[in-house]
Structures are given as structure tokens and as C-alpha cells.
N, C-alpha and C. Protein backbone atom coordinates (compact mmCIF):
# COMPACT_ATOMS: atom_id res chain seq x y z
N UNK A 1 -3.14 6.75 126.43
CA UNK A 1 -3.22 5.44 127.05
C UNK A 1 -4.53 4.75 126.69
N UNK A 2 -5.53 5.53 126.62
CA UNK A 2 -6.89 4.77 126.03
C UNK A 2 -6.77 4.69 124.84
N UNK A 3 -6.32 5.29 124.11
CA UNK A 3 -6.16 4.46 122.22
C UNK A 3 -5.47 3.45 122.51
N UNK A 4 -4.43 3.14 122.93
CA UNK A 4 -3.48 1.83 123.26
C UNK A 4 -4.10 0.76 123.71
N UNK A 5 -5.39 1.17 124.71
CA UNK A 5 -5.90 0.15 125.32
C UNK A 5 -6.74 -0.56 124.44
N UNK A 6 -7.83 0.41 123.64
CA UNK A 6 -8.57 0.23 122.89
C UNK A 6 -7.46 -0.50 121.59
N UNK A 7 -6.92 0.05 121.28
CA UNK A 7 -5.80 -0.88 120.01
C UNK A 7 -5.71 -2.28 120.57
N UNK A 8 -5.59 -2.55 122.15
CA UNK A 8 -5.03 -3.63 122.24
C UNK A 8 -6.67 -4.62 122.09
N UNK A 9 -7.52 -4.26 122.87
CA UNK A 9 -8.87 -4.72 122.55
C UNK A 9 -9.29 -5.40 121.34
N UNK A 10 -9.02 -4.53 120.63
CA UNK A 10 -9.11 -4.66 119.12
C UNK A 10 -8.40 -6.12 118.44
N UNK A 11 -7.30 -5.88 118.67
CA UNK A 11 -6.42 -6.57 118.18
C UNK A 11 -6.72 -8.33 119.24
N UNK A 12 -6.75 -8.10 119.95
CA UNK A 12 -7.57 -9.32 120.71
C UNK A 12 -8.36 -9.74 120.19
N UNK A 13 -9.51 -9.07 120.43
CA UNK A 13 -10.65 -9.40 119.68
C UNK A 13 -10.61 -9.92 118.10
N UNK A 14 -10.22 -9.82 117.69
CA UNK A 14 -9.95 -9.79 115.79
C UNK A 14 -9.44 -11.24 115.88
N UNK A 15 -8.12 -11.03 116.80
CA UNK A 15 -7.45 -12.57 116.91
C UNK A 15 -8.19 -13.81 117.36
N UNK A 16 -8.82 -13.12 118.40
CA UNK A 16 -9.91 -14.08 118.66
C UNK A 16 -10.73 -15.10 117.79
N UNK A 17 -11.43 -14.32 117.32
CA UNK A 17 -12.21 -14.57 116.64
C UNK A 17 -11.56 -15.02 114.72
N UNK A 18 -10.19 -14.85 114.43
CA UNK A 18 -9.77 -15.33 113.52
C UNK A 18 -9.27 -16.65 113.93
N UNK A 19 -9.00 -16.95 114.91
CA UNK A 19 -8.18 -17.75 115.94
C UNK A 19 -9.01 -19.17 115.77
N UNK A 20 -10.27 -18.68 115.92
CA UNK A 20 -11.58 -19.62 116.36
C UNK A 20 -12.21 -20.07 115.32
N UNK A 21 -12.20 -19.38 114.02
CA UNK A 21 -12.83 -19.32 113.19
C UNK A 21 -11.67 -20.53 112.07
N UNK A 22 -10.34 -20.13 112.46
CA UNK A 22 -9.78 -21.09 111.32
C UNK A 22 -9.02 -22.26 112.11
N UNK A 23 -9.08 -22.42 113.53
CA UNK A 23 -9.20 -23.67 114.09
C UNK A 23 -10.37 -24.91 113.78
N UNK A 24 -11.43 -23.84 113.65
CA UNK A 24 -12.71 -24.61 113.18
C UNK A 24 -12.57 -25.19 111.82
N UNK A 25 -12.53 -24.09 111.13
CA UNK A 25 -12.39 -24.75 109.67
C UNK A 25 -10.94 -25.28 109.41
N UNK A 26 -10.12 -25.73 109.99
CA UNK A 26 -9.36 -27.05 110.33
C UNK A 26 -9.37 -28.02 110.86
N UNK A 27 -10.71 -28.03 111.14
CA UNK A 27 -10.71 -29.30 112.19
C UNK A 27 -9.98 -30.05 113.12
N UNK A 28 -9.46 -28.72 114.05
CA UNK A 28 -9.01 -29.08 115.40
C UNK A 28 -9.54 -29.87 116.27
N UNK A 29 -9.54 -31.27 116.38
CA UNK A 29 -10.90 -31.79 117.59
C UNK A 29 -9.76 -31.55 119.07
N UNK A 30 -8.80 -30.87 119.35
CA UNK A 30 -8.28 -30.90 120.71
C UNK A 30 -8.77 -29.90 121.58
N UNK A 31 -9.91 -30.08 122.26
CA UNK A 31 -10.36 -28.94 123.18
C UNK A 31 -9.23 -28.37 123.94
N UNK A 32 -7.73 -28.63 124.25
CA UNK A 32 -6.82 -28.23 125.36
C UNK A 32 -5.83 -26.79 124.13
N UNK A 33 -5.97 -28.17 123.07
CA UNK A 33 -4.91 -27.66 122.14
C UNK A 33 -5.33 -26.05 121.65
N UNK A 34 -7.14 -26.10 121.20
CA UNK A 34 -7.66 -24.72 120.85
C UNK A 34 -7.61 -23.76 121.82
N UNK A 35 -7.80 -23.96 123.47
CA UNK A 35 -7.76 -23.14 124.56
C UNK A 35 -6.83 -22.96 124.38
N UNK A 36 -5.18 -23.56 124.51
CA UNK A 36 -4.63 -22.84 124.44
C UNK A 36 -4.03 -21.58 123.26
N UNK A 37 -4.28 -22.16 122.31
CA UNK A 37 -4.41 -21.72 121.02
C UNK A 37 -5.00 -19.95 120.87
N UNK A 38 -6.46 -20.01 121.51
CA UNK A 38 -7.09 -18.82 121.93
C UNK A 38 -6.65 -17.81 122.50
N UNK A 39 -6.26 -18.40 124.12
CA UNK A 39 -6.04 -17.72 125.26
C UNK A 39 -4.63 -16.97 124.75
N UNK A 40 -4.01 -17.55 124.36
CA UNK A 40 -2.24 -16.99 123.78
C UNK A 40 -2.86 -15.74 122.56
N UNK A 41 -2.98 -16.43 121.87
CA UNK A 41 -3.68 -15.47 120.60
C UNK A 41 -3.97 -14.00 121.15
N UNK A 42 -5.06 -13.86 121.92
CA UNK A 42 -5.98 -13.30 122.36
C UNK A 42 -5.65 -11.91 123.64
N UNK A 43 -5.04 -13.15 124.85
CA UNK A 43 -4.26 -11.91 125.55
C UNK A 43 -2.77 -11.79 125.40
N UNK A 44 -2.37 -12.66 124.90
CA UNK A 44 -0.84 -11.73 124.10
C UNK A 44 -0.86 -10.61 123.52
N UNK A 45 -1.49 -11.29 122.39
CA UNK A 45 -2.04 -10.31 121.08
C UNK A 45 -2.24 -8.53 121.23
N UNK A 46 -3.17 -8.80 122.38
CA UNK A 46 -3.33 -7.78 123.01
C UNK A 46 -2.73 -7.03 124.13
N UNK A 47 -2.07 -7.93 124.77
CA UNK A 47 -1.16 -7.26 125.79
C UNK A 47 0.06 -6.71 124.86
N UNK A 48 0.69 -7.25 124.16
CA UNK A 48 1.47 -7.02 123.31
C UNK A 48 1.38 -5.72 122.20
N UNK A 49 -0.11 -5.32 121.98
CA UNK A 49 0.13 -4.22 120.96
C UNK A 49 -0.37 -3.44 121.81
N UNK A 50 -0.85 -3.26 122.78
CA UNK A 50 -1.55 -2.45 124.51
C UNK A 50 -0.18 -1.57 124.53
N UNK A 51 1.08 -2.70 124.90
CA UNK A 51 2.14 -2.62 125.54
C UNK A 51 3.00 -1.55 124.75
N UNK A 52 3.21 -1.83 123.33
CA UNK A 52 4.26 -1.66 122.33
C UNK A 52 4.46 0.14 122.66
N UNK A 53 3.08 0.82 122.29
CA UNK A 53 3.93 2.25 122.32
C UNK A 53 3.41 2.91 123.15
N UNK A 54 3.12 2.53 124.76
CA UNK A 54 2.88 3.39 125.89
C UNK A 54 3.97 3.62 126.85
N UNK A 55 3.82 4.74 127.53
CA UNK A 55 4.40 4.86 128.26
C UNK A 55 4.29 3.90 129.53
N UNK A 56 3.31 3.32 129.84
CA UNK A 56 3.24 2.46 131.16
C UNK A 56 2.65 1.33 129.94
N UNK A 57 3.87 0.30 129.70
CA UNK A 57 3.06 -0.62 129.35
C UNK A 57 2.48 -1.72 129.82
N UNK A 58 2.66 -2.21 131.32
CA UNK A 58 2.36 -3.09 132.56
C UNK A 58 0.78 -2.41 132.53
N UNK A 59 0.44 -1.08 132.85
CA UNK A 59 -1.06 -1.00 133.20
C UNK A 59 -1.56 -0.93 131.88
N UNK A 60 -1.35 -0.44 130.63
CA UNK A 60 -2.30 -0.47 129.63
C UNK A 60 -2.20 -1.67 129.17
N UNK A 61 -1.52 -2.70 129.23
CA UNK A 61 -1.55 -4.36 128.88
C UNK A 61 -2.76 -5.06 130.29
N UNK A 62 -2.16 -4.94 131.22
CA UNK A 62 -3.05 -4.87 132.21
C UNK A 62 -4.80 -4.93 131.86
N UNK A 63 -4.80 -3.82 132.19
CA UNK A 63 -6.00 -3.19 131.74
C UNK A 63 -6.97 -3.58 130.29
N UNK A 64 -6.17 -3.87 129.60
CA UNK A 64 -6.82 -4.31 128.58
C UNK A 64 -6.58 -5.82 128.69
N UNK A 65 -6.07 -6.53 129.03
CA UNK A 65 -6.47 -7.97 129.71
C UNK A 65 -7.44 -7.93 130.65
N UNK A 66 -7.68 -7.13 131.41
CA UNK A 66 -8.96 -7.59 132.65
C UNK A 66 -10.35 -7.32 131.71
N UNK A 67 -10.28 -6.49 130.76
CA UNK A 67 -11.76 -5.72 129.91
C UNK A 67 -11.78 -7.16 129.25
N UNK A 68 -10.78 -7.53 128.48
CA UNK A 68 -10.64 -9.04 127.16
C UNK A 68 -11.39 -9.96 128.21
N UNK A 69 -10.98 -10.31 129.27
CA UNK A 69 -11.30 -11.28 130.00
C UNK A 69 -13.04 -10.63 130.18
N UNK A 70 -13.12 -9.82 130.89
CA UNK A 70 -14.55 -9.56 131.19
C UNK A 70 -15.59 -10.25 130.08
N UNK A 71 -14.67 -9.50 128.61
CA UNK A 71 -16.12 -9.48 127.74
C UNK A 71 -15.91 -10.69 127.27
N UNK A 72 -14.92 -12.05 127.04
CA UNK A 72 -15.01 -13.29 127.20
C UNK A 72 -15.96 -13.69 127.98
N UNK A 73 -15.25 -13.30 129.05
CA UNK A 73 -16.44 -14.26 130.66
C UNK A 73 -17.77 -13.65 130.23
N UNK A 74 -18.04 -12.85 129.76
CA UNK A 74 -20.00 -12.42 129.80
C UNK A 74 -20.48 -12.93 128.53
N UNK A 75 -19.48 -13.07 127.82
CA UNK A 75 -20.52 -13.48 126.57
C UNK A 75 -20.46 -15.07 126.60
N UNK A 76 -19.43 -15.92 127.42
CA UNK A 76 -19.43 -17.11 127.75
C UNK A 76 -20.59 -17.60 128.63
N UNK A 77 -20.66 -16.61 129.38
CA UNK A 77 -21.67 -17.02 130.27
C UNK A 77 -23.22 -16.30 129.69
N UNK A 78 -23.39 -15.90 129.24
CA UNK A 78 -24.72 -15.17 128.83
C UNK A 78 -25.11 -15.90 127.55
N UNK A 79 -23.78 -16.31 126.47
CA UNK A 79 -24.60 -16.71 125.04
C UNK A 79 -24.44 -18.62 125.24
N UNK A 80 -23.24 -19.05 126.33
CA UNK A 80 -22.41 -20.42 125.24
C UNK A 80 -23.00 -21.34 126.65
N UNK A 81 -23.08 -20.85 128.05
CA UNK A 81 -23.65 -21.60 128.84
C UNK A 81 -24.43 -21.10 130.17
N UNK A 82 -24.89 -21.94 130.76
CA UNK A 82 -26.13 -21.60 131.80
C UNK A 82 -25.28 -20.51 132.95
N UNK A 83 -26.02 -19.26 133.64
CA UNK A 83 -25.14 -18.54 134.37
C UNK A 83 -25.34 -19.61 135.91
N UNK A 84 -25.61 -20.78 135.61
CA UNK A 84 -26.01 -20.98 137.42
C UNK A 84 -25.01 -22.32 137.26
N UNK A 85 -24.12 -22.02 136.00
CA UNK A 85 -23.25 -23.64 136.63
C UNK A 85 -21.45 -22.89 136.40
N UNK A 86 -21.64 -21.44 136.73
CA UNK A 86 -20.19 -21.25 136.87
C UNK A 86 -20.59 -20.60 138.26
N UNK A 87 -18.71 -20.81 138.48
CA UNK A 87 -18.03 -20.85 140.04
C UNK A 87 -17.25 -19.23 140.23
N UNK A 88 -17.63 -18.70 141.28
CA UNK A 88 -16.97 -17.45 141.13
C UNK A 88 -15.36 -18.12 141.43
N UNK A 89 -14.84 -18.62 141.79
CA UNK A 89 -13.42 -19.70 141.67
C UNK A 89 -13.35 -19.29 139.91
N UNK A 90 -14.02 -19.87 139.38
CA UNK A 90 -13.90 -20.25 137.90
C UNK A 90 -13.42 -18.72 136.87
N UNK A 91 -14.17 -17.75 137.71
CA UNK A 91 -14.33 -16.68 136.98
C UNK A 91 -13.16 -15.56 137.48
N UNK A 92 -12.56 -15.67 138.79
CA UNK A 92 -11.35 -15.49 139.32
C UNK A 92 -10.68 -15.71 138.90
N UNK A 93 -10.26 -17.20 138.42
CA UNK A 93 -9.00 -18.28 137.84
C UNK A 93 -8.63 -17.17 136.29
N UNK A 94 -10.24 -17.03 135.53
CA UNK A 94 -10.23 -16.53 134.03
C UNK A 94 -9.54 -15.31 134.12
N UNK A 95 -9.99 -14.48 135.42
CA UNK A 95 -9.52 -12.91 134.89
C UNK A 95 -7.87 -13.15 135.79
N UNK A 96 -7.63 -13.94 136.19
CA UNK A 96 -5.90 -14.47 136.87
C UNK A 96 -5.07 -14.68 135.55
N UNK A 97 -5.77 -15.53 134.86
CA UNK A 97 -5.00 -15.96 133.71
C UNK A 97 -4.93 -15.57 132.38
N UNK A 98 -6.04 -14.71 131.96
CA UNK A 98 -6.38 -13.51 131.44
C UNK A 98 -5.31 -12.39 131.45
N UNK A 99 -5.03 -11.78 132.74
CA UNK A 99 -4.06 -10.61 133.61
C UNK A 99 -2.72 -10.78 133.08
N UNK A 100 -2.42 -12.22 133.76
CA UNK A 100 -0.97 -12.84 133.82
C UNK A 100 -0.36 -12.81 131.87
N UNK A 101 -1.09 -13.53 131.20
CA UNK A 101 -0.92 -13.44 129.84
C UNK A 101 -0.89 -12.02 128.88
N UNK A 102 -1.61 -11.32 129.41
CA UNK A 102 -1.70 -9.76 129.20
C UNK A 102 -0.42 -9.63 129.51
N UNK A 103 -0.13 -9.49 130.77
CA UNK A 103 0.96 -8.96 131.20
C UNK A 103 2.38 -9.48 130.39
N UNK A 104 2.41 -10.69 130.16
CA UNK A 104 3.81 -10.88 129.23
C UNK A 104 3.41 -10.18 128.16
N UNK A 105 2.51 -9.87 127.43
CA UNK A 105 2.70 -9.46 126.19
C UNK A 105 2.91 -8.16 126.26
N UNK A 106 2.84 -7.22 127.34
CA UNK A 106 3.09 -5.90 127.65
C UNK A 106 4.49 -6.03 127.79
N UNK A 107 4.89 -6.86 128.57
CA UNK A 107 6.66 -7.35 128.76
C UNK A 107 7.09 -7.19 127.71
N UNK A 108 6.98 -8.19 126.50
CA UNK A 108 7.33 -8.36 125.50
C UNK A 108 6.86 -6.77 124.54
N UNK A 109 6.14 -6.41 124.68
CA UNK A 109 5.82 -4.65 124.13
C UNK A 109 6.97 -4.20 124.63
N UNK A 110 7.40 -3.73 125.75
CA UNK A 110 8.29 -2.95 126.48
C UNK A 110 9.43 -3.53 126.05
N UNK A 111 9.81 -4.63 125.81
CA UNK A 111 11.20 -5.08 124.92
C UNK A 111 11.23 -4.69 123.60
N UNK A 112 9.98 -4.84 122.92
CA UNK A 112 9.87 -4.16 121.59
C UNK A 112 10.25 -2.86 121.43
N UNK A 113 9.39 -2.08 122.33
CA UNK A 113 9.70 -0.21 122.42
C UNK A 113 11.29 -0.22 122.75
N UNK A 114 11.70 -0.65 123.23
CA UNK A 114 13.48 -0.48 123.70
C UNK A 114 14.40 -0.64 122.89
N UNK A 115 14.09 -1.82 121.94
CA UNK A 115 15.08 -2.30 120.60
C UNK A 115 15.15 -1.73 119.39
């Protein structure tokens, strides 16, 4: 279950950051359009390959959505803006929507493993 998790990490992360990197060098100016762009990428991505060959794929999608979200939220808040103008509301909402997106892609894993 921890290689899975860590696979799914991975695979987040990578997307992430490919995600971001060639939105940029396309010149996306839609701040809504790239969030969502990211956030899908990112904890799908990862809930989804978390999900694919575990036995519990709800907690290792899970689980590796709340870590994705964490190390988003800290490096958002530590490198990209001031820690005294976010809302613990704000940072709730992230690891809610973070979770929730994880979690379909574990869904969608668990449909994969079945077919």
C-alpha cells in the first residue's frame, strides 16, 4: 500500500509540474481555466494510479490526496505567498477538494482493476 501511495505521489507530482510548465509555455492567461487544469491533473492523476492496483483503493487514493494537498498547501504558502494572509477556511476547503478529487480517481482505479 505504501509503494501505491508513493506511485501515486509521484505521478501527481510529475503532472503537476508538467501541467504548469506547458500551460505556461502556452500562454494560458485563464487563472480559473489553469486551476482547474492543475487540480484535475494532479489529484486524479494520482488518485487514479494510488487506486489502480491496491487492494483498498478509497484509502491509498485517499491518502495520497491529503499528502498532494499538504505539500501543495506548504510550498504555496512558504515559497508563492505571505503565511499571515491565508484562512484556515482556505486551507480546509484545499485539503476538501484535494480528498474529494483523489477520491474519484481511486473510483475510477477500482473500475480499472475490475475490467
Amino acid at each position: 500500500m505504501i509503494i501505491k501511495i508513493l506511485q501515486g505521489l509521484g505521478v501527481g507530482t510529475v503532472l503537476s509540474l508538467t501541467l504548469g510548465y506547458l500551460s505556461g509555455l502556452l500562454g494560458m492567461e485563464s487563472p480559473l481555466l489553469v486551476t482547474i487544469l492543475l487540480l484535475l491533473g494532479t489529484y486524479l492523476g494520482g488518485g487514479l494510479v494510488a487506486g489502480v492496483g491496491s487492494s483498498h483503493p478509497f484509502l491509498t487514493a485517499g491518502l495520497c490526496g491529503v499528502i498532494l494537498t499538504v505539500i501543495n498547501q506548504g510550498f504555496t504558502i512558504l515559497f508563492m505567498a505571505s503565511p499571515s494572509t491565508y484562512h484556515p477556511v482556505g486551507i480546509l476547503f484545499g485539503l476538501f477538494v484535494g480528498l474529494v478529487i483523489s477520491l474519484i480517481g481511486g473510483f475510477l482505479g477500482s473500475i480499472i482493476k475490475k475490467g
